[in-house]
Protein backbone atom coordinates (compact mmCIF):
# COMPACT_ATOMS: atom_id res chain seq x y z
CA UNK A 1 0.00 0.00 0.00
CA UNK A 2 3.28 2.65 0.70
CA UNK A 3 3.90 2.14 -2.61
CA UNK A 4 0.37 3.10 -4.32
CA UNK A 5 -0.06 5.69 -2.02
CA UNK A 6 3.08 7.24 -1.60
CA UNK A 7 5.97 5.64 -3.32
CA UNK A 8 4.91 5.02 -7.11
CA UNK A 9 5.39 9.56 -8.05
CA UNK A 10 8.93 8.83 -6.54
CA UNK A 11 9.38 5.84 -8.64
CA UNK A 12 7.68 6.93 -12.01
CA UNK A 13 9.60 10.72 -11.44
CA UNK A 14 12.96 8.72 -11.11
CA UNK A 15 13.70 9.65 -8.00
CA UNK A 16 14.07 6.71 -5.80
CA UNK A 17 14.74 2.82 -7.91
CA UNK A 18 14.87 -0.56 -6.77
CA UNK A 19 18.76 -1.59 -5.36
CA UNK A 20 20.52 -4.34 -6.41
CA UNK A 21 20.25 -5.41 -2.87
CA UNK A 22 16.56 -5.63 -2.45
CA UNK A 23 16.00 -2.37 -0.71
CA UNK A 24 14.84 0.59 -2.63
CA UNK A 25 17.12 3.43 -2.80
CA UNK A 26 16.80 7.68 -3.24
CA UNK A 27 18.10 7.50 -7.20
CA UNK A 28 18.20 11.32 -7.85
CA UNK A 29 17.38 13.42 -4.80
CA UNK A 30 17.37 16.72 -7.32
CA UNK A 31 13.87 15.19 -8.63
CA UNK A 32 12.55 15.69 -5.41
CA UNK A 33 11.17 19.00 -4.46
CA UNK A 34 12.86 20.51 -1.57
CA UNK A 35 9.72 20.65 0.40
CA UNK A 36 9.18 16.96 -0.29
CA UNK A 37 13.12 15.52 0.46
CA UNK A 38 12.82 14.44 4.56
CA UNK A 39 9.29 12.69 3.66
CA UNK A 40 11.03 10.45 0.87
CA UNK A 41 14.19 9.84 2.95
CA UNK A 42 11.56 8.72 5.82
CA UNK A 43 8.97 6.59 2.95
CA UNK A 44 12.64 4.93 1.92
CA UNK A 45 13.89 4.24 5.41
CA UNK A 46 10.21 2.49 6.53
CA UNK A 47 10.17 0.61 3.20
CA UNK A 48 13.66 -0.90 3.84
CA UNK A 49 12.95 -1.96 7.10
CA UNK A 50 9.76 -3.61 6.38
CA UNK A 51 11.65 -5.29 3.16
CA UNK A 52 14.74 -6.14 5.92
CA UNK A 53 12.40 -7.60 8.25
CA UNK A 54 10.57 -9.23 5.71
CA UNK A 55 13.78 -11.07 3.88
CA UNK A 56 14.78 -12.24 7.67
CA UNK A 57 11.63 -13.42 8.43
CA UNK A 58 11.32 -15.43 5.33
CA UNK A 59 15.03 -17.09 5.92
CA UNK A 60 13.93 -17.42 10.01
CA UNK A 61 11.14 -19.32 8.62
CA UNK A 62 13.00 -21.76 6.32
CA UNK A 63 15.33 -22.22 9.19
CA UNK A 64 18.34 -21.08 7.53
CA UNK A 65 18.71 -17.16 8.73
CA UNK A 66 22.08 -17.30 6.69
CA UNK A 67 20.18 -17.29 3.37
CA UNK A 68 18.99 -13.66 3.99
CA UNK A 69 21.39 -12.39 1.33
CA UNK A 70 20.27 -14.95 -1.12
CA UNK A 71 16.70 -14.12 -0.58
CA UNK A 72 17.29 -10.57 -1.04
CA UNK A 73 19.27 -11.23 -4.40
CA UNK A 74 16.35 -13.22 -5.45
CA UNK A 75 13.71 -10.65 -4.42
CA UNK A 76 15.90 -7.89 -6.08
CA UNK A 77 15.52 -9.83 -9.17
CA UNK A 78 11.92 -10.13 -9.06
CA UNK A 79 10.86 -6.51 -7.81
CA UNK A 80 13.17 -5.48 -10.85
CA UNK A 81 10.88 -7.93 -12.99
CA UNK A 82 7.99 -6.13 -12.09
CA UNK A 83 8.92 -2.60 -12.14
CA UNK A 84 7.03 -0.81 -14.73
CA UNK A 85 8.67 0.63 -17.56
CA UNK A 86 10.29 4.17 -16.80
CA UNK A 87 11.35 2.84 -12.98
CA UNK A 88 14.88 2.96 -12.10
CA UNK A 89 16.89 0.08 -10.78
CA UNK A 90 20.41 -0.85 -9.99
CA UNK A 91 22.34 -3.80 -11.66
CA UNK A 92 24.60 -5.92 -9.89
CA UNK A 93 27.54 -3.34 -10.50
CA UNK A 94 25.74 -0.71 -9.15
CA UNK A 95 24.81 1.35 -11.93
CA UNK A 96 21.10 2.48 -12.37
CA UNK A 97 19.55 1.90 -15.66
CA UNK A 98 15.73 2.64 -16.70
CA UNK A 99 13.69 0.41 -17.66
């Protein structure tokens, strides 16, 4: 729901992108009006620790908590998979690309 109702401008403006590590990231803070920049540091910040708790929950479960980094690699993949065209995201070198 963060992201329909708060997140997807930020997305579609190019502002914030999905990271290569699962976590959503502030892309180009210059496409954020002034005004705006503390909310989308703070929408960023809760979104990464409900993805962080999320990813350890999901490794918890399984009973291997070591796999967290796998299961962020392979939800990176997939929230990259389903970003819609014109979102930003970061490959595994770090560079952002549009897609």
């Amino acid at each position: 729901s963060r992201y329909q109702g708060e997140l997807k401008k930020y997305f579609a403006s190019g502002a914030i992108g999905y990271a290569a590590n699962g976590d959503i990231a502030v892309r180009d803070q210059a496409a954020v009006p002034l005004t705006e920049r503390a909310t989308v540091k703070r929408l960023v910040a809760e979104d990464n620790s409900d993805r962080a708790a999320l990813y350890a929950s999901i490794a918890k479960a399984n009973g291997q908590p070591e796999w967290e980094a796998e299961i962020r690699q392979t939800f990176a993949r997939r929230w990259i998979e389903k970003a819609s065209s014109g979102e930003y995201y970061q490959d595994t070198g770090g560079n952002w690309a549009q897609k």
